[in-house]
Each structure stands twice: as C-alpha cells, then as structure tokens.
Protein backbone atom coordinates (compact mmCIF):
# COMPACT_ATOMS: atom_id res chain seq x y z
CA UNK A 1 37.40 -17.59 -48.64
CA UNK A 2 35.99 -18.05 -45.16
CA UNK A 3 38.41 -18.07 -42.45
CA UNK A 4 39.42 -21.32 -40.51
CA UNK A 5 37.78 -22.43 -37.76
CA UNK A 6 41.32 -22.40 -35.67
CA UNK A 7 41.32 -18.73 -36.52
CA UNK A 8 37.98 -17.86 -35.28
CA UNK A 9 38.14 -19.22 -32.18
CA UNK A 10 41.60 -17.53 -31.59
CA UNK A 11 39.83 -14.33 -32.45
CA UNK A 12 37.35 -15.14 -30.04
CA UNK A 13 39.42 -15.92 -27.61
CA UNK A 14 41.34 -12.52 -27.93
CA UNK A 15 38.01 -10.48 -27.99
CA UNK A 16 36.91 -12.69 -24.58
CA UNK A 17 40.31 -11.54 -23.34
CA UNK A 18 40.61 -7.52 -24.14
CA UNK A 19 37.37 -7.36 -22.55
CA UNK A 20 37.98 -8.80 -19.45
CA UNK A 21 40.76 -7.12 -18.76
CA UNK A 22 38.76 -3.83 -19.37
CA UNK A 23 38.61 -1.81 -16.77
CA UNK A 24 34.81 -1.20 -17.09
CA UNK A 25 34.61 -4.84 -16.42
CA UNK A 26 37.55 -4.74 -13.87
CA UNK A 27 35.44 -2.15 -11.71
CA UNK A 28 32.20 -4.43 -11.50
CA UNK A 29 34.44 -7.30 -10.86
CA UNK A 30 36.21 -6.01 -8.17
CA UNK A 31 33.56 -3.94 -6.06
CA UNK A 32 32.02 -5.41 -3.04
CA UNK A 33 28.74 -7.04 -3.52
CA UNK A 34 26.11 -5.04 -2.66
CA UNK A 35 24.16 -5.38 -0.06
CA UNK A 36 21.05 -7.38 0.25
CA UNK A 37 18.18 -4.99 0.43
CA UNK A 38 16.60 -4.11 3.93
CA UNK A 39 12.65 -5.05 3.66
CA UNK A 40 11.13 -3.47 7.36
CA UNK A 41 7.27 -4.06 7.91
CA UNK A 42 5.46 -2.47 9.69
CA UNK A 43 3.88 -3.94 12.53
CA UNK A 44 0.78 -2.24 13.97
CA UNK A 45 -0.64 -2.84 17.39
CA UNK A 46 -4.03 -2.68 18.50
CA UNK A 47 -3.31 1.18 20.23
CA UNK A 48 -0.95 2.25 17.51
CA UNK A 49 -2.37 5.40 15.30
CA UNK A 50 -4.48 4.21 11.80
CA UNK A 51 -2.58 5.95 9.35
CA UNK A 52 -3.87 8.71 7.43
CA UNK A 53 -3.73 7.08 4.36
CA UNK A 54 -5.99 4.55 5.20
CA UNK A 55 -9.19 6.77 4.74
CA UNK A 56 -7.99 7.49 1.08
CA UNK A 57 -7.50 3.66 0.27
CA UNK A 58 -10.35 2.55 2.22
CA UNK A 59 -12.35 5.30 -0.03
CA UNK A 60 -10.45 4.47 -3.21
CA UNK A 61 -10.78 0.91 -2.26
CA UNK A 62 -15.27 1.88 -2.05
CA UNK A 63 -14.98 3.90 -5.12
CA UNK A 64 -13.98 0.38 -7.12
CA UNK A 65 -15.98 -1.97 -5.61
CA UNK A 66 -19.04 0.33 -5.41
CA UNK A 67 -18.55 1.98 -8.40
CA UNK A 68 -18.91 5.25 -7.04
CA UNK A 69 -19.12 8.94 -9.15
CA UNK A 70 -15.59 11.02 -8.22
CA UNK A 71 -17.18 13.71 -6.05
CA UNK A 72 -18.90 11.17 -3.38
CA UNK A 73 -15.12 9.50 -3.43
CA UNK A 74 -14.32 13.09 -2.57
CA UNK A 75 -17.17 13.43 0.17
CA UNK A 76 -15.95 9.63 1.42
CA UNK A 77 -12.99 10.71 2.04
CA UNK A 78 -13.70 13.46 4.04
CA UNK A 79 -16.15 11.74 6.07
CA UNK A 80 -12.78 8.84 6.64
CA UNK A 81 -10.27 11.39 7.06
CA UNK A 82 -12.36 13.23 10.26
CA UNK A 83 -13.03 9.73 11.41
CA UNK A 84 -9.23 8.40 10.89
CA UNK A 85 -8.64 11.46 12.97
CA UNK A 86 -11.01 11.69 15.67
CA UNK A 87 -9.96 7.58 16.33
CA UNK A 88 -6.42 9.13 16.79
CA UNK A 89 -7.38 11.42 19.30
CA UNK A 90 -9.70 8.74 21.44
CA UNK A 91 -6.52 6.37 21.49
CA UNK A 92 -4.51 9.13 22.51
CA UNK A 93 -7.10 9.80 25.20
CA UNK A 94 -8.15 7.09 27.08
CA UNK A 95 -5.97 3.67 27.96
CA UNK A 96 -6.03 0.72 25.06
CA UNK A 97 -8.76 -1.50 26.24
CA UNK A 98 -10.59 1.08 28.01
CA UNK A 99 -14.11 1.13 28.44
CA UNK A 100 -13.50 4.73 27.66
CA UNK A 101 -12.02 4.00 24.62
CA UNK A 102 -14.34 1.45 23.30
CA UNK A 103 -17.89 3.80 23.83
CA UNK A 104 -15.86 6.71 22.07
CA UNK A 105 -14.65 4.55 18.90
CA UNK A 106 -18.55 2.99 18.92
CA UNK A 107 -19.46 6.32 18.82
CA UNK A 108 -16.70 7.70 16.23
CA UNK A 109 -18.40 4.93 13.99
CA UNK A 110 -22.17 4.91 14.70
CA UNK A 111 -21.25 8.92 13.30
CA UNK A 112 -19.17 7.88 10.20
CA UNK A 113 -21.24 5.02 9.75
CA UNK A 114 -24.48 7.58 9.18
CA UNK A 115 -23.01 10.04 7.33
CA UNK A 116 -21.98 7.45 4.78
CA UNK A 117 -25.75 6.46 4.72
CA UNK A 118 -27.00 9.63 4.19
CA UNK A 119 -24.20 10.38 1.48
CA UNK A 120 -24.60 7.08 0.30
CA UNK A 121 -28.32 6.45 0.15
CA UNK A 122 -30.09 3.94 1.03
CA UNK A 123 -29.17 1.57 -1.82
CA UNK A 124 -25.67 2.00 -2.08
CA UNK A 125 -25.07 1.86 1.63
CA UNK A 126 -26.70 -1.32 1.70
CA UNK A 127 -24.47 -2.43 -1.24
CA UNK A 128 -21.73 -1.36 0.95
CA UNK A 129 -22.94 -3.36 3.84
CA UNK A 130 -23.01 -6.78 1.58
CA UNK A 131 -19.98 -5.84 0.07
CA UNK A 132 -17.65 -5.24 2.94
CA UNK A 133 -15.53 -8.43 2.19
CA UNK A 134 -14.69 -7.59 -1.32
CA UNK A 135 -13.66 -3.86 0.02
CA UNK A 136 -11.49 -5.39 2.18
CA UNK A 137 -9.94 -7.33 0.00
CA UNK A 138 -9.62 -4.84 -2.73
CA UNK A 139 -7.83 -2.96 0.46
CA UNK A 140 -5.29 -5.58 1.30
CA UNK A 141 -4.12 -6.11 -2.54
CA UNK A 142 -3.31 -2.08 -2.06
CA UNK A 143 -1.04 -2.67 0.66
C-alpha cells in the first residue's frame, strides 16, 4: 500500500533537515566567499621586450596558415627566436624612438625577412606575403 502523501512530504522534510544541519554542508555554508579571481593583462609598450614566446606562436601560427612540413617550423623558429632576440638587444641599446633604433630593427628584419625567403622559397614566401592578415589573426586567437 503506497504511503500517504502527508507522510512523504514529512519524510522529505526530515531528509531536507538532517542534511542541512550536516556539517559537510555547515562548513560550505559558513566559510567566507571566496574571492573573485584576479585577471592582470599585460600591457606592452612600444620599448617593452617581445616576449620569447612570440617567435614560437608567430611560427606555429605560419606552420597553420602556410601549411608548412615540421622541420621548416623548426628552421622558422630559429630564424624568429635570433630575431626576437637581437630586437631585445637593439631596444636595450639605443633610446625608444631613436633613429638608432629604427635603422637597427629595419635591419634585424630586412635579415629575418631573407632568411625566411631563402628557407621559404620563392612560392611560399610569397604565400606568406599575401597571407600576413590571416597569420595574424591565427596569432591573436592564440593569445
């Protein structure tokens, strides 16, 4: 015979009860809230260093878009890594907004910019030329 509708909602009622009083549920119930988490961005200025990760997901970032075979993504990121670094040097070296500074990063990339072409060849590198856009953008959804 099923039991009574009175008596089932008594039952609940109990169950609703013991388990408040619990202390599992005690403990949750009276802890501080936590916190709300702490998001900090990173805000980079024009003379601040490029990160060293930014050669792997630029070349990562090459490798999708252009498709490339794992040991040019390897050579790629060589070639970025030496330039990431040798742009950390020249901004170390000479003022922000230097004249200095300016002919040494032109130079920094007329260099990276022609080993890429000769690693590249002369297709590719002109796919990377008309793809630079989607690179960047494949870049930015990394980040």
């Amino acid at each position: 015979m099923p039991a009574p509708s009175s008596f089932r909602l008594l039952a609940g009622a109990l169950l609703l009860l013991a388990a408040s009083s619990c202390s599992i549920f005690r403990r949750h119930r009276d802890a501080a809230p936590a916190p709300p988490p702490v998001v900090v961005e990173t805000v980079r200025t024009p003379d601040s260093p490029t990160p060293p990760k930014a050669a792997r997901d630029l070349a990562d970032a090459m490798t999708t878009v252009l498709r490339l075979p794992p040991d040019q993504t390897g050579k790629i990121r060589q070639i970025l890594n030496a330039t990431v670094t040798q742009v950390n040097t020249a901004r170390q070296q000479y003022p922000a907004q230097s004249p200095q500074l300016n002919a040494a990063l032109q130079r920094i990339n007329k260099q990276s910019e022609g080993e890429l072409r000769a690693l590249l060849g002369p297709a590719k590198y002109k796919e990377l030329q008309t793809k630079r856009p989607q690179i960047q953008a494949e870049m930015q959804q990394r980040q």
